[in-house]
Protein backbone atom coordinates (compact mmCIF):
# COMPACT_ATOMS: atom_id res chain seq x y z
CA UNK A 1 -167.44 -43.67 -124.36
CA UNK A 2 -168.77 -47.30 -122.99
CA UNK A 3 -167.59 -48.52 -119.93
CA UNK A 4 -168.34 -52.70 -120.04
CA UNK A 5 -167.56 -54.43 -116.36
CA UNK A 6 -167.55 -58.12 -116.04
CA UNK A 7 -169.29 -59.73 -113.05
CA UNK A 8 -166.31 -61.57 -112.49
CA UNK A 9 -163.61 -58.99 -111.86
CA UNK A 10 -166.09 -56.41 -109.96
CA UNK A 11 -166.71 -59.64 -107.44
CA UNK A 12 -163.15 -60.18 -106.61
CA UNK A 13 -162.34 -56.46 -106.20
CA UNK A 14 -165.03 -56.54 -103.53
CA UNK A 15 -164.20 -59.50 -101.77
CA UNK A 16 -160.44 -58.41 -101.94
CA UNK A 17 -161.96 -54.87 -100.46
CA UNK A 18 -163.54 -56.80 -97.55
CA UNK A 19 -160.72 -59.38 -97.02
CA UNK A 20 -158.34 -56.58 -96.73
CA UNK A 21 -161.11 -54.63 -94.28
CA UNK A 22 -161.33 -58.17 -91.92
CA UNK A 23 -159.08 -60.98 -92.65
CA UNK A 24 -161.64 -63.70 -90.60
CA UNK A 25 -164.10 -62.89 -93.80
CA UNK A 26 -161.76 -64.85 -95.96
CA UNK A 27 -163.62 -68.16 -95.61
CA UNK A 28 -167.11 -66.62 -95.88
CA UNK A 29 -166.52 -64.69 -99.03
CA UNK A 30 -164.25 -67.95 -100.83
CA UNK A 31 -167.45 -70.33 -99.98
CA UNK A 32 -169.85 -67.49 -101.18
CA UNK A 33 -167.68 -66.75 -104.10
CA UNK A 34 -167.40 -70.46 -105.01
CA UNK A 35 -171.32 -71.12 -104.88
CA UNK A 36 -172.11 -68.83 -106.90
CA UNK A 37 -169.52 -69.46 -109.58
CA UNK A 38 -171.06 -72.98 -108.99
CA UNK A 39 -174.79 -71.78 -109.68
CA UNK A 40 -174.33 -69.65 -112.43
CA UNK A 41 -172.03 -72.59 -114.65
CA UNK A 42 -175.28 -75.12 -113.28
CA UNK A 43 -178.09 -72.78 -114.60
CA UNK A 44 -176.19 -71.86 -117.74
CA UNK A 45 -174.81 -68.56 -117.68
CA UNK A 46 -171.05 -69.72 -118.30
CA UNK A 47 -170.28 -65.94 -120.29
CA UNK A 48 -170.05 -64.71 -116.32
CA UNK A 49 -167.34 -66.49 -115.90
């Protein structure tokens, strides 16, 4: 049995994890969240999104 996880979804269960743990993170982890969507569709690797 294979278990395949997408960057994606594993990234926003965290954040949601931390948002939930300290609302004031919300900001911080959007902006994080955002640049490095950002980066990885500059540099090419689009199938992480």
């Amino acid at each position: 049995m294979n278990l395949h996880l997408s960057l994606t979804p594993l990234v926003s269960l965290i954040a949601g994890i931390l948002i939930l743990i300290a609302p004031r993170l919300l900001n911080f982890i959007v902006a994080i969240y955002l640049i490095f969507i950002g980066v990885m569709g500059l540099v090419g690797h689009g199938k992480f999104i």
